[in-house]
PDB file of N, CA and C in Angstrom:
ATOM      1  N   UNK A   1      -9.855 -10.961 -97.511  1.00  0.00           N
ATOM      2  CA  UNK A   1     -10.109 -11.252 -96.118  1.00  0.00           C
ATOM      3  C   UNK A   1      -9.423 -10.181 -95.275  1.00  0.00           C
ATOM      4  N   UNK A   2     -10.402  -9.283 -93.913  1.00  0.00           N
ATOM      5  CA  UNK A   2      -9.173  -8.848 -93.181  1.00  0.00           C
ATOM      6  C   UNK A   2      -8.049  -8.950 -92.407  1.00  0.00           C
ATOM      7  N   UNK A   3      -7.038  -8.624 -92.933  1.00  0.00           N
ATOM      8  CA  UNK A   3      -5.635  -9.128 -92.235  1.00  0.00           C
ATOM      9  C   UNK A   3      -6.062  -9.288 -90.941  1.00  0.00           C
ATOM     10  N   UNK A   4      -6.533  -8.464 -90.066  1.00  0.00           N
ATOM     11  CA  UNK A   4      -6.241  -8.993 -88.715  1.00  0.00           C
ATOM     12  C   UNK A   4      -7.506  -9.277 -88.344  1.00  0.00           C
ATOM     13  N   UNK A   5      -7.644 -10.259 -89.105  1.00  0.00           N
ATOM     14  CA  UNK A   5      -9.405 -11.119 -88.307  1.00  0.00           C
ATOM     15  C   UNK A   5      -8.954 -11.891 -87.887  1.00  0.00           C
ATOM     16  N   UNK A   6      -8.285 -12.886 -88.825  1.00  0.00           N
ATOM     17  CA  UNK A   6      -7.906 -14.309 -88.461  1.00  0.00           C
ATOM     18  C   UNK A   6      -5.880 -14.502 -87.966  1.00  0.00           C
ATOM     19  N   UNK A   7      -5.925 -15.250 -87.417  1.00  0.00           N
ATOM     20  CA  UNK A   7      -4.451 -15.570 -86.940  1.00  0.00           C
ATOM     21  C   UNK A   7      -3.550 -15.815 -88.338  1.00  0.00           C
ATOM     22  N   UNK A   8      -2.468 -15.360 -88.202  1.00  0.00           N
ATOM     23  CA  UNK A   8      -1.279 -15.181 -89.520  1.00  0.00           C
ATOM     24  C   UNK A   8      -1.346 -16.335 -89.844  1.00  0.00           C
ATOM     25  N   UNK A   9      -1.497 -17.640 -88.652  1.00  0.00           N
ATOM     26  CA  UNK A   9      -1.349 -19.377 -89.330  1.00  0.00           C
ATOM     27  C   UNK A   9      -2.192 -19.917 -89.524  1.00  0.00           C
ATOM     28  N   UNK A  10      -3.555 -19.455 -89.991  1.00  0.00           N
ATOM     29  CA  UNK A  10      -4.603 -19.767 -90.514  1.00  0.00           C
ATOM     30  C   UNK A  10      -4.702 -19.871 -91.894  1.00  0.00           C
ATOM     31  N   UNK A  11      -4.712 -21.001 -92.771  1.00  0.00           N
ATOM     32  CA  UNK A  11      -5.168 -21.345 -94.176  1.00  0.00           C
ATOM     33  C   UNK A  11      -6.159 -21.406 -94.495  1.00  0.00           C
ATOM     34  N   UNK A  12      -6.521 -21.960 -95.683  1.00  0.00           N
ATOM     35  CA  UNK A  12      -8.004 -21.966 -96.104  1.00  0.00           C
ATOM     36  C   UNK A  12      -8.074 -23.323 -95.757  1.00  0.00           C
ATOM     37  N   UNK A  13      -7.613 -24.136 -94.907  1.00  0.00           N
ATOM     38  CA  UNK A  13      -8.158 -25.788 -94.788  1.00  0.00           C
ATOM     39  C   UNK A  13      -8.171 -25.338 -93.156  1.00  0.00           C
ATOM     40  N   UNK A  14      -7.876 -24.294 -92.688  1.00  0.00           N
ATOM     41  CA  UNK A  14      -8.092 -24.211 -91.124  1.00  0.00           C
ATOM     42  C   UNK A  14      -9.334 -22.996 -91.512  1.00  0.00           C
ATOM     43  N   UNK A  15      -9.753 -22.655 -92.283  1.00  0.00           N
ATOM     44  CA  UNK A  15     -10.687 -21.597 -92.138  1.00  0.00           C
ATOM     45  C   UNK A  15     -11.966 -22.608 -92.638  1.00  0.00           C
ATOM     46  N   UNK A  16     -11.645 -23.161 -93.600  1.00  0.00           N
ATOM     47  CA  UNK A  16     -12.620 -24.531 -93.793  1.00  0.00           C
ATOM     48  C   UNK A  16     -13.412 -25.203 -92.690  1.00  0.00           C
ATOM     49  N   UNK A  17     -12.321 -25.673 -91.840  1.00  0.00           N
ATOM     50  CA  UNK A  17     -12.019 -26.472 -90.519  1.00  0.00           C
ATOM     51  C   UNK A  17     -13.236 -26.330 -89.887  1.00  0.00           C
ATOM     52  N   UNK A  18     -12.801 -24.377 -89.522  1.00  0.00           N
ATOM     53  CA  UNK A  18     -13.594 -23.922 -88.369  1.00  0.00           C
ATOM     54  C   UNK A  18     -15.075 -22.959 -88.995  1.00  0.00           C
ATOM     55  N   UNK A  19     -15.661 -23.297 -90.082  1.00  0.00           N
ATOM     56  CA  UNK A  19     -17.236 -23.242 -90.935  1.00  0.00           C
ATOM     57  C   UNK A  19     -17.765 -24.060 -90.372  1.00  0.00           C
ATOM     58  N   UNK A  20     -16.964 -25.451 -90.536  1.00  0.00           N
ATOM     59  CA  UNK A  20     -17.513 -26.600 -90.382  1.00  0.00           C
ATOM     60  C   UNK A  20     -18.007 -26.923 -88.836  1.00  0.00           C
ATOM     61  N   UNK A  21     -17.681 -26.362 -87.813  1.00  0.00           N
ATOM     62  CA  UNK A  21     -17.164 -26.305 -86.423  1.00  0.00           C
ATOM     63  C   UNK A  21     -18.429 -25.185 -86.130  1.00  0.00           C
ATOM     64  N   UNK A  22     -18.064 -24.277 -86.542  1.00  0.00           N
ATOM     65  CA  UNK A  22     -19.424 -23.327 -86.675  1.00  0.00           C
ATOM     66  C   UNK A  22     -21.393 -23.564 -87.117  1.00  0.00           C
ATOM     67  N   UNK A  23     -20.848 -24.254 -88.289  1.00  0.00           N
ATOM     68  CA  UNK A  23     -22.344 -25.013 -88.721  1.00  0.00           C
ATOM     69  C   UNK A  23     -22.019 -26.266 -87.468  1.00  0.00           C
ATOM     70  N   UNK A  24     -21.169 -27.023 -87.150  1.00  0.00           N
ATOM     71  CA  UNK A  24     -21.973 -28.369 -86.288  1.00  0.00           C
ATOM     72  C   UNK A  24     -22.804 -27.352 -84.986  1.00  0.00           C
ATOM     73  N   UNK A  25     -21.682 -26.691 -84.402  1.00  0.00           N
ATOM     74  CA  UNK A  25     -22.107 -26.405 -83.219  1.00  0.00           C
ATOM     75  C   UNK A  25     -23.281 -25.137 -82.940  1.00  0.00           C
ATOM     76  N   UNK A  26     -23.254 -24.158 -83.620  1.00  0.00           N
ATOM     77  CA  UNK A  26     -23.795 -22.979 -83.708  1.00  0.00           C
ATOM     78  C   UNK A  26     -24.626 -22.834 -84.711  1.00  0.00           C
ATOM     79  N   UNK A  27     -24.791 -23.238 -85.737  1.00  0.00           N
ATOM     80  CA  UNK A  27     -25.837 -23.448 -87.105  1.00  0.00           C
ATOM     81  C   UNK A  27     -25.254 -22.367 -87.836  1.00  0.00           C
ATOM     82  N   UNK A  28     -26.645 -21.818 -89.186  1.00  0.00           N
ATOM     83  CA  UNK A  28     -26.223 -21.377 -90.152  1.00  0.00           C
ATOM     84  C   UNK A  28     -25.896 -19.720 -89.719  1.00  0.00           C
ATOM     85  N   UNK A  29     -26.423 -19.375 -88.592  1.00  0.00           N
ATOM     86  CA  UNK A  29     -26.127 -17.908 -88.296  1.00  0.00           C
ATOM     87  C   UNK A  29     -24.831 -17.748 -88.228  1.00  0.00           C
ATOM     88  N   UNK A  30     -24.231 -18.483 -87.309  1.00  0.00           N
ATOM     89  CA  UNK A  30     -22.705 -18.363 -87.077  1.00  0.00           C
ATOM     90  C   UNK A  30     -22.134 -17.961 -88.511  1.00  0.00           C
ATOM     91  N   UNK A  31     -22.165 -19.236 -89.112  1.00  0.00           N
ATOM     92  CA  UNK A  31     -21.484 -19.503 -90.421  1.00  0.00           C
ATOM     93  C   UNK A  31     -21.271 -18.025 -91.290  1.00  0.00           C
ATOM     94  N   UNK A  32     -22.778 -17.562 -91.695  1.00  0.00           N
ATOM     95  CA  UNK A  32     -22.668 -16.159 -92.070  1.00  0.00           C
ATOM     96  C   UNK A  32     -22.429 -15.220 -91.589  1.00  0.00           C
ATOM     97  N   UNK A  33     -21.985 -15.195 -90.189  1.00  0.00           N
ATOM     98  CA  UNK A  33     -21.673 -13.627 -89.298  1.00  0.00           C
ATOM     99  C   UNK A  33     -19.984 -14.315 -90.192  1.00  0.00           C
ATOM    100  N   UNK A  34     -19.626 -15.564 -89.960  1.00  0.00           N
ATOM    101  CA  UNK A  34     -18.096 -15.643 -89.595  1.00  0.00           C
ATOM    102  C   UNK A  34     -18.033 -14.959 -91.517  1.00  0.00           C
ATOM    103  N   UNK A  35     -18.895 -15.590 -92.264  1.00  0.00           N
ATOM    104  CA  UNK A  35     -18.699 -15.366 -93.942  1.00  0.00           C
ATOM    105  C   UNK A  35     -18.463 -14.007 -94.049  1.00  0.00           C
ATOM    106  N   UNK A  36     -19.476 -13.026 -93.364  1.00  0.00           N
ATOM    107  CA  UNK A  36     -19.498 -11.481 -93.631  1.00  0.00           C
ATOM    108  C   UNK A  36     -18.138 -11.012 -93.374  1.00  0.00           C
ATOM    109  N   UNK A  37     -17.775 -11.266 -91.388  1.00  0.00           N
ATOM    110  CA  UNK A  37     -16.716 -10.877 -91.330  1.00  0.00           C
ATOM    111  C   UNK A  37     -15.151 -10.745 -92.039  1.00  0.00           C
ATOM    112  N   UNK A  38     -15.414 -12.180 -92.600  1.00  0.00           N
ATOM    113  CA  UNK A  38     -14.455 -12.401 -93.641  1.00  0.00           C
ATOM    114  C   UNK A  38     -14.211 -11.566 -95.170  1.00  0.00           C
ATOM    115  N   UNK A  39     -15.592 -11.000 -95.559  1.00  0.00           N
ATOM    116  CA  UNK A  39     -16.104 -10.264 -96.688  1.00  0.00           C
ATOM    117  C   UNK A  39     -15.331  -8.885 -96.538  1.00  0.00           C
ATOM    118  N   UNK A  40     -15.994  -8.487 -94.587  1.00  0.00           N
ATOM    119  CA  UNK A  40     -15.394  -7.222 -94.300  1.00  0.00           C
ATOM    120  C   UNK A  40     -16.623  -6.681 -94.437  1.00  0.00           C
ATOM    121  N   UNK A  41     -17.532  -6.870 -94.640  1.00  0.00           N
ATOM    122  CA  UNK A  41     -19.078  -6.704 -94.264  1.00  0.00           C
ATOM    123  C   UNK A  41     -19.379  -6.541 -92.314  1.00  0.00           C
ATOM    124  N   UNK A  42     -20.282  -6.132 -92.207  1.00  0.00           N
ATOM    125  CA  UNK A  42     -20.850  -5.340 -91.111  1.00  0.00           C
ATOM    126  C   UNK A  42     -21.725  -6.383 -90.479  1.00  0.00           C
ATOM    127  N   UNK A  43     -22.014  -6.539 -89.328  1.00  0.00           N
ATOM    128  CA  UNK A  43     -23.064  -7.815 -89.052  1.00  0.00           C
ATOM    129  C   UNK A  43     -24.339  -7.365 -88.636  1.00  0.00           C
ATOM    130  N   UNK A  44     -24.477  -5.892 -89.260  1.00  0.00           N
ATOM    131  CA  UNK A  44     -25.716  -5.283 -89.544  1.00  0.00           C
ATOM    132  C   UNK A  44     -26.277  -5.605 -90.483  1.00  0.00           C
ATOM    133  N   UNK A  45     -25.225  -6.001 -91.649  1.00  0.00           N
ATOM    134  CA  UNK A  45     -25.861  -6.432 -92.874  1.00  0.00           C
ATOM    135  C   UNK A  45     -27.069  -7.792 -92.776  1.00  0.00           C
ATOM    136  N   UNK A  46     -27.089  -8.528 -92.068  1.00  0.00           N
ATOM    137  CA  UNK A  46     -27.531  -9.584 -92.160  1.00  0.00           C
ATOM    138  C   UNK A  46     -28.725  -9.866 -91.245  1.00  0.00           C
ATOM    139  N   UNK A  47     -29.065  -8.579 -90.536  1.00  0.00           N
ATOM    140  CA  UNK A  47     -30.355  -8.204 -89.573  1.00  0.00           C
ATOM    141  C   UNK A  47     -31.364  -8.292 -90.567  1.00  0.00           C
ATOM    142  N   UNK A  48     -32.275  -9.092 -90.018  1.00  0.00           N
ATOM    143  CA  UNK A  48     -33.503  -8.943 -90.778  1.00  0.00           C
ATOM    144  C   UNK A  48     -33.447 -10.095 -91.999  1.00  0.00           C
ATOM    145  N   UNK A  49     -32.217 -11.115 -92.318  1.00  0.00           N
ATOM    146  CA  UNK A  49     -32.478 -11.698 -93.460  1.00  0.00           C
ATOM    147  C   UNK A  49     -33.339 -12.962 -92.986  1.00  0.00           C
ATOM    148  N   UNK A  50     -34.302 -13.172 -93.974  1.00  0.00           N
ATOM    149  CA  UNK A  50     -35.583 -13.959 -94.107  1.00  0.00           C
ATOM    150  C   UNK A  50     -34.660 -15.467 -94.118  1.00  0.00           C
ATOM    151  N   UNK A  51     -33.719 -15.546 -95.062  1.00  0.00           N
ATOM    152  CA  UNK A  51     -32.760 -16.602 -94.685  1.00  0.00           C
ATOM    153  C   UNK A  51     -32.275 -17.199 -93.554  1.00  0.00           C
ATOM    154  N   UNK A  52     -32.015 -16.186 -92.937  1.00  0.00           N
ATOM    155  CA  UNK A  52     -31.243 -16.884 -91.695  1.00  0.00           C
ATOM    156  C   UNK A  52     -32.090 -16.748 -90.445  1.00  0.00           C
ATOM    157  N   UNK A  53     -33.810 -16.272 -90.897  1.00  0.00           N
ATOM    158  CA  UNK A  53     -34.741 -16.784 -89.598  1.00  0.00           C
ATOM    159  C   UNK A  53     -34.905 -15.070 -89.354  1.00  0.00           C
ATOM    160  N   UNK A  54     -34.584 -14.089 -90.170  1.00  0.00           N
ATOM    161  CA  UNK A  54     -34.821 -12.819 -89.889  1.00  0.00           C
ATOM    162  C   UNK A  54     -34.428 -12.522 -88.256  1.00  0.00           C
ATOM    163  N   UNK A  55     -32.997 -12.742 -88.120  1.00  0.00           N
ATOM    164  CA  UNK A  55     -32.459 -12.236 -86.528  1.00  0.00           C
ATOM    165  C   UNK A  55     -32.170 -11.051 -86.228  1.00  0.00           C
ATOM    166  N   UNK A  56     -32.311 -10.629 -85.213  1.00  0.00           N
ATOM    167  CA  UNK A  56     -32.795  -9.339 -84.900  1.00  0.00           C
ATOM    168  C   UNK A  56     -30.890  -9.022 -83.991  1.00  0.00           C
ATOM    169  N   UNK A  57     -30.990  -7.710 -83.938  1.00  0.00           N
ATOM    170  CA  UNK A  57     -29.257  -7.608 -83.696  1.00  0.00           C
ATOM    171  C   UNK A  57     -28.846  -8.252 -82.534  1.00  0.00           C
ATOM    172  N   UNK A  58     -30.391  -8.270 -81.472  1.00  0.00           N
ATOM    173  CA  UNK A  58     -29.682  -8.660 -80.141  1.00  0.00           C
ATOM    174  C   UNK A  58     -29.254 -10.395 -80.359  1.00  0.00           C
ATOM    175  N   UNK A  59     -29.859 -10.942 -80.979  1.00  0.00           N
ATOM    176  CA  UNK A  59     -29.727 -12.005 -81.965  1.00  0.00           C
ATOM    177  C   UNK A  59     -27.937 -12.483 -82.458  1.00  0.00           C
ATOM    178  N   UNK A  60     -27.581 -11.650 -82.982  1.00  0.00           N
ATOM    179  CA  UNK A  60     -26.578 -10.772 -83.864  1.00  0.00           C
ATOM    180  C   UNK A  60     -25.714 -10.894 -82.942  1.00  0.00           C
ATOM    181  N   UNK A  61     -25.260 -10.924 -81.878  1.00  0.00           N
ATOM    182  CA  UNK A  61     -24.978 -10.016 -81.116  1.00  0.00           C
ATOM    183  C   UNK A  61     -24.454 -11.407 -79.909  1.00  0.00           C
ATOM    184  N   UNK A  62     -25.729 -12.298 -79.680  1.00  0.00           N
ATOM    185  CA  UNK A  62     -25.052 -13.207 -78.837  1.00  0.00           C
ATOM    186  C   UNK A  62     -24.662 -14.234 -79.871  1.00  0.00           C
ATOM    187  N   UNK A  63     -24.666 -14.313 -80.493  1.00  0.00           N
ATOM    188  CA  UNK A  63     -24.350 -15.307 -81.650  1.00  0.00           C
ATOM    189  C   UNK A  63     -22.794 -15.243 -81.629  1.00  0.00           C
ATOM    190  N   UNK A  64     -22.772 -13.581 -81.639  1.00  0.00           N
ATOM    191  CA  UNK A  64     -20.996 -13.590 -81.789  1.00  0.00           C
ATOM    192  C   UNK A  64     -20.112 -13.878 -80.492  1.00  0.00           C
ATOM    193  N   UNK A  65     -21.017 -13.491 -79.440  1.00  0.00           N
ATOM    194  CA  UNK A  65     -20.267 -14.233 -78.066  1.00  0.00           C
ATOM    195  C   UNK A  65     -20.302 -15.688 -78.024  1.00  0.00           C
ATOM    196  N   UNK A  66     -21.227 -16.285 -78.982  1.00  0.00           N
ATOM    197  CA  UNK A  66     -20.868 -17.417 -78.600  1.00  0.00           C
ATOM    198  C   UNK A  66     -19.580 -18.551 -79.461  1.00  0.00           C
ATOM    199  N   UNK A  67     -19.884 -17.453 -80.435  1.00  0.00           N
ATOM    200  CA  UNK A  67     -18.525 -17.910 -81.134  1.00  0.00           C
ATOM    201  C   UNK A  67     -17.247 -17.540 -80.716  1.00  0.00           C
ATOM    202  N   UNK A  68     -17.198 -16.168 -80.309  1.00  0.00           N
ATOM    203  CA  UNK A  68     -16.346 -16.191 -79.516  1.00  0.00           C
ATOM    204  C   UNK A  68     -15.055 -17.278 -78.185  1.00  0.00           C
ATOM    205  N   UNK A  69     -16.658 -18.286 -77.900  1.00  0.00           N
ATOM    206  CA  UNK A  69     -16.574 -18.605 -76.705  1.00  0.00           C
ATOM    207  C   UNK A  69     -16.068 -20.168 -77.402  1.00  0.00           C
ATOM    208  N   UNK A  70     -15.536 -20.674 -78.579  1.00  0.00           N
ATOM    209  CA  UNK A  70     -15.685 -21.459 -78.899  1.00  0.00           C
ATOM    210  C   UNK A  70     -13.849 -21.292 -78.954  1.00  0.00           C
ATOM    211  N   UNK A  71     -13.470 -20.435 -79.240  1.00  0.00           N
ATOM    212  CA  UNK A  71     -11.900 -20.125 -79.351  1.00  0.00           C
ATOM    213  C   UNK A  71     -11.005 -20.096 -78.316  1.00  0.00           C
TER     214      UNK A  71
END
C-alpha cells in the first residue's frame, strides 16, 4: 500500500470500514479507483473497463471528487 495514501492510524478494519462506505454510497467505481490506488496503480488503468460500465476519465475523475468529498 502507499505510505502516504492513507492516514498512519488507519488499519485494515478502518480500510475495510471505508470499501464498505464507498460501495454503500458511491458504488463499485469508487471501490476500484480506492482498490487501484491502494495497488499504486494509475486510475487510467481502469478507463474503459467493460466491468465497471466502461467509464470514461471524465467519469474517473468526478468519481474521485466525490470521494474525496466524503472525508
Amino acid at each position: 500500500m502507499p505510505e502516504d495514501f492513507l492516514p498512519a492510524s488507519w488499519d485494515d478494519r478502518t480500510v475495510a470500514d471505508f470499501r464498505e462506505l464507498l460501495a454503500k454510497r458511491l458504488g463499485p467505481l469508487a471501490v476500484a479507483l480506492f482498490d487501484a490506488k491502494m495497488r499504486g496503480e494509475d486510475m487510467a488503468s481502469l478507463v474503459g473497463d467493460p466491468k465497471l460500465g466502461s467509464p470514461t476519465m471524465h467519469k474517473m475523475k468526478s468519481m474521485v471528487r466525490a470521494m474525496k468529498s466524503l472525508g
